[in-house]
C-alpha atoms as a PDB file:
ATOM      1  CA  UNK A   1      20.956   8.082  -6.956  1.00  0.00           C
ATOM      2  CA  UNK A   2      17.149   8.016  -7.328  1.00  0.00           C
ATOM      3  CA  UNK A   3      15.801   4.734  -8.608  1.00  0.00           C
ATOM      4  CA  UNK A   4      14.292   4.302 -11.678  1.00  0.00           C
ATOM      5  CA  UNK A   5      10.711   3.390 -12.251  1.00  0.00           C
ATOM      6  CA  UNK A   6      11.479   0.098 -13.933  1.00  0.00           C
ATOM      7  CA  UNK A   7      13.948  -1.031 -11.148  1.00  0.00           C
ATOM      8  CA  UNK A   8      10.875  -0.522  -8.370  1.00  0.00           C
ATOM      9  CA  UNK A   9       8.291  -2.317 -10.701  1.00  0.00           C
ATOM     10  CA  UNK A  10      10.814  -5.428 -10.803  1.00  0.00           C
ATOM     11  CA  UNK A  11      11.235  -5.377  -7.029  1.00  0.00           C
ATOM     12  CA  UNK A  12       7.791  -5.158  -6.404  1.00  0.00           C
ATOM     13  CA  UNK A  13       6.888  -7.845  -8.633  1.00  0.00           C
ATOM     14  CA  UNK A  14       9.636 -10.437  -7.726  1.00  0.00           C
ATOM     15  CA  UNK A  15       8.415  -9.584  -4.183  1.00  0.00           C
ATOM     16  CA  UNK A  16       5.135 -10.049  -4.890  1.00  0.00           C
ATOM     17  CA  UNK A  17       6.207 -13.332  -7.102  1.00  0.00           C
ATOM     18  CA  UNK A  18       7.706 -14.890  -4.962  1.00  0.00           C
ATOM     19  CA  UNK A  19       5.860 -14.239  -1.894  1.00  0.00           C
ATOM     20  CA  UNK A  20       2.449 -14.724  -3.144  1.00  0.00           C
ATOM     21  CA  UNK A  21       2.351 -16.068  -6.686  1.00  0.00           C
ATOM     22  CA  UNK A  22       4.533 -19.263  -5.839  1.00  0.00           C
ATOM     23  CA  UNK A  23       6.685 -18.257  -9.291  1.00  0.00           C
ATOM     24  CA  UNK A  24       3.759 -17.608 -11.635  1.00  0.00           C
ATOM     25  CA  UNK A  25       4.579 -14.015 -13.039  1.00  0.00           C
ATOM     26  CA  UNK A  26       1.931 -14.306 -15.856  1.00  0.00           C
ATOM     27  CA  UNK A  27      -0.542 -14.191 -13.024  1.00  0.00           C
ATOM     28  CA  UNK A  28       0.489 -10.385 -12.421  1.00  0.00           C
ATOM     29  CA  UNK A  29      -0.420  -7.462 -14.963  1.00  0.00           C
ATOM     30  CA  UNK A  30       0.602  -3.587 -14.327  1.00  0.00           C
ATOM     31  CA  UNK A  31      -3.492  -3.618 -13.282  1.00  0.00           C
ATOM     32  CA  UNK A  32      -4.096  -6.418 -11.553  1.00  0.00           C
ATOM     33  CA  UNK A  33      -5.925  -5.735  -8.488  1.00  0.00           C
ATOM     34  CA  UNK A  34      -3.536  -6.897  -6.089  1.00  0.00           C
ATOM     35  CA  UNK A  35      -6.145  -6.947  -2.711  1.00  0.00           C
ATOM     36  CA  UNK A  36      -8.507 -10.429  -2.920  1.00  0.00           C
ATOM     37  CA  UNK A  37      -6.935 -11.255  -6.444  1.00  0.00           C
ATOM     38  CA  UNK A  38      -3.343 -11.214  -5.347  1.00  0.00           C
ATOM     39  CA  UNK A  39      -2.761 -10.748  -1.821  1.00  0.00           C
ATOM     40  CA  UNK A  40      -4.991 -10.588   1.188  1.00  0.00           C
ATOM     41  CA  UNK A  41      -5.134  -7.804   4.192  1.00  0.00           C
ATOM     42  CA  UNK A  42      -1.889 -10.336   6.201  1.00  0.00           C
ATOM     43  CA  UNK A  43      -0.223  -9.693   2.054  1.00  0.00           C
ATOM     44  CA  UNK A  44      -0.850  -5.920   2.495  1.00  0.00           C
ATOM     45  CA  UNK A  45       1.105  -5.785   6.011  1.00  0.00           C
ATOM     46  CA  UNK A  46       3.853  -7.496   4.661  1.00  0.00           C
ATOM     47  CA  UNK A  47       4.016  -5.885   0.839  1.00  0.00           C
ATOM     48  CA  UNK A  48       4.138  -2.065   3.199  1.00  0.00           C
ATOM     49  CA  UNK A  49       7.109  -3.867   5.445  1.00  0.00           C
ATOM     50  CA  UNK A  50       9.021  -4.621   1.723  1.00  0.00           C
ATOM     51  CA  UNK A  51       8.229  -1.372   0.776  1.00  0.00           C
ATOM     52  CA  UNK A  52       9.529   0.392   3.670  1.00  0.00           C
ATOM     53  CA  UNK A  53      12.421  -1.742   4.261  1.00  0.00           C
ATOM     54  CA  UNK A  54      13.440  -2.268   0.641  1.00  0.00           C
ATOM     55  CA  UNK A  55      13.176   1.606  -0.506  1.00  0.00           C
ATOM     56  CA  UNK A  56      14.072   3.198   3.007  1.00  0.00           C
ATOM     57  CA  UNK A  57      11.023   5.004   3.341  1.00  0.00           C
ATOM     58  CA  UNK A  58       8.351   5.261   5.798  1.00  0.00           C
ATOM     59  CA  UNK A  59       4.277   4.603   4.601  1.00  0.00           C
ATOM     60  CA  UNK A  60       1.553   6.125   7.739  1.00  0.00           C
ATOM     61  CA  UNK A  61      -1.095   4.320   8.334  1.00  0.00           C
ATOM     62  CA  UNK A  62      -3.455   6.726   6.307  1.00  0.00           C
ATOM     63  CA  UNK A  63      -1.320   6.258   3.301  1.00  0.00           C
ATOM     64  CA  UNK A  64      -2.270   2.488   3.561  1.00  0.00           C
ATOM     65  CA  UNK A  65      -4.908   2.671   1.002  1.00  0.00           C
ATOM     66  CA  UNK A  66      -6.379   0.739  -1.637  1.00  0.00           C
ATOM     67  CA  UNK A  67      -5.796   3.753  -3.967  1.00  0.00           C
ATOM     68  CA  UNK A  68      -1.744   3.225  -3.104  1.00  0.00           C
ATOM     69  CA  UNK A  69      -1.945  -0.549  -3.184  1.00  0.00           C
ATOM     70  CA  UNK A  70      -4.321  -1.347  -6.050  1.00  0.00           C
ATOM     71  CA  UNK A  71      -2.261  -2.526  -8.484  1.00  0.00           C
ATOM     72  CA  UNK A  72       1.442  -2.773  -9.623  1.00  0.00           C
ATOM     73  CA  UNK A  73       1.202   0.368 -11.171  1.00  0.00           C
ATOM     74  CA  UNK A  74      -0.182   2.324  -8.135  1.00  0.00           C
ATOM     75  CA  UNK A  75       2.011   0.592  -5.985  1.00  0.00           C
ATOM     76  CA  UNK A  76       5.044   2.175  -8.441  1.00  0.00           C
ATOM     77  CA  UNK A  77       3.461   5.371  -8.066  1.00  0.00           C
ATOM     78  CA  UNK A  78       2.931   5.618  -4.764  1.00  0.00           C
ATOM     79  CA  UNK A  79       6.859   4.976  -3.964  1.00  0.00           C
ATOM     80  CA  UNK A  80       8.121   7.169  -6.665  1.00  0.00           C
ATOM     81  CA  UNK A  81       6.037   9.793  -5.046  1.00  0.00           C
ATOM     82  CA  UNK A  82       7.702   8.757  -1.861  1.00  0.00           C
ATOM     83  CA  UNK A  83      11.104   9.067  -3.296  1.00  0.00           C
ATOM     84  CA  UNK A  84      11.202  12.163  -4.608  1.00  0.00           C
ATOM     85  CA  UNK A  85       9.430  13.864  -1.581  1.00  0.00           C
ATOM     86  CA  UNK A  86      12.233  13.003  -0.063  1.00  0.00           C
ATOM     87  CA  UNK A  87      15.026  14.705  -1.986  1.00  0.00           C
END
């Protein structure tokens, strides 16, 4: 069963939450930039280790980017894509 957009947008922002936002949720918009705002290049290791752990997919190196890991949103986007390449 493929997840649905909403469910990965609430795992990537109770990760991101509680990891890096010490509970403050307001703090986090669908377009927040996450890198310097949110998270630093040590927060973009470990948000790509949730990722691939979490959703069972693997991210290459070169797919590390900011376009990927901007924001929520992209984030989303980026594992949806990942998903359904998949199937």
């Amino acid at each position: 069963m493929q997840m649905q957009a909403t469910e990965i947008e609430q795992e990537i922002r109770n990760f991101l939450t509680e990891k890096f936002l010490f509970g403050r949720s307001e703090a986090l918009s669908d377009d927040t930039p996450l890198l310097g705002n949110v998270i630093d290049s040590q927060g973009v290791i470990e948000l790509v280790v949730f990722v691939q752990e979490r959703f069972t997919l693997t991210v290459d190196d070169e797919e590390v980017t900011t376009d990927n890991f901007a924001t929520v949103k992209s984030t989303v986007a980026f594992i949806e894509s990942k998903l359904r390449g998949r199937t």
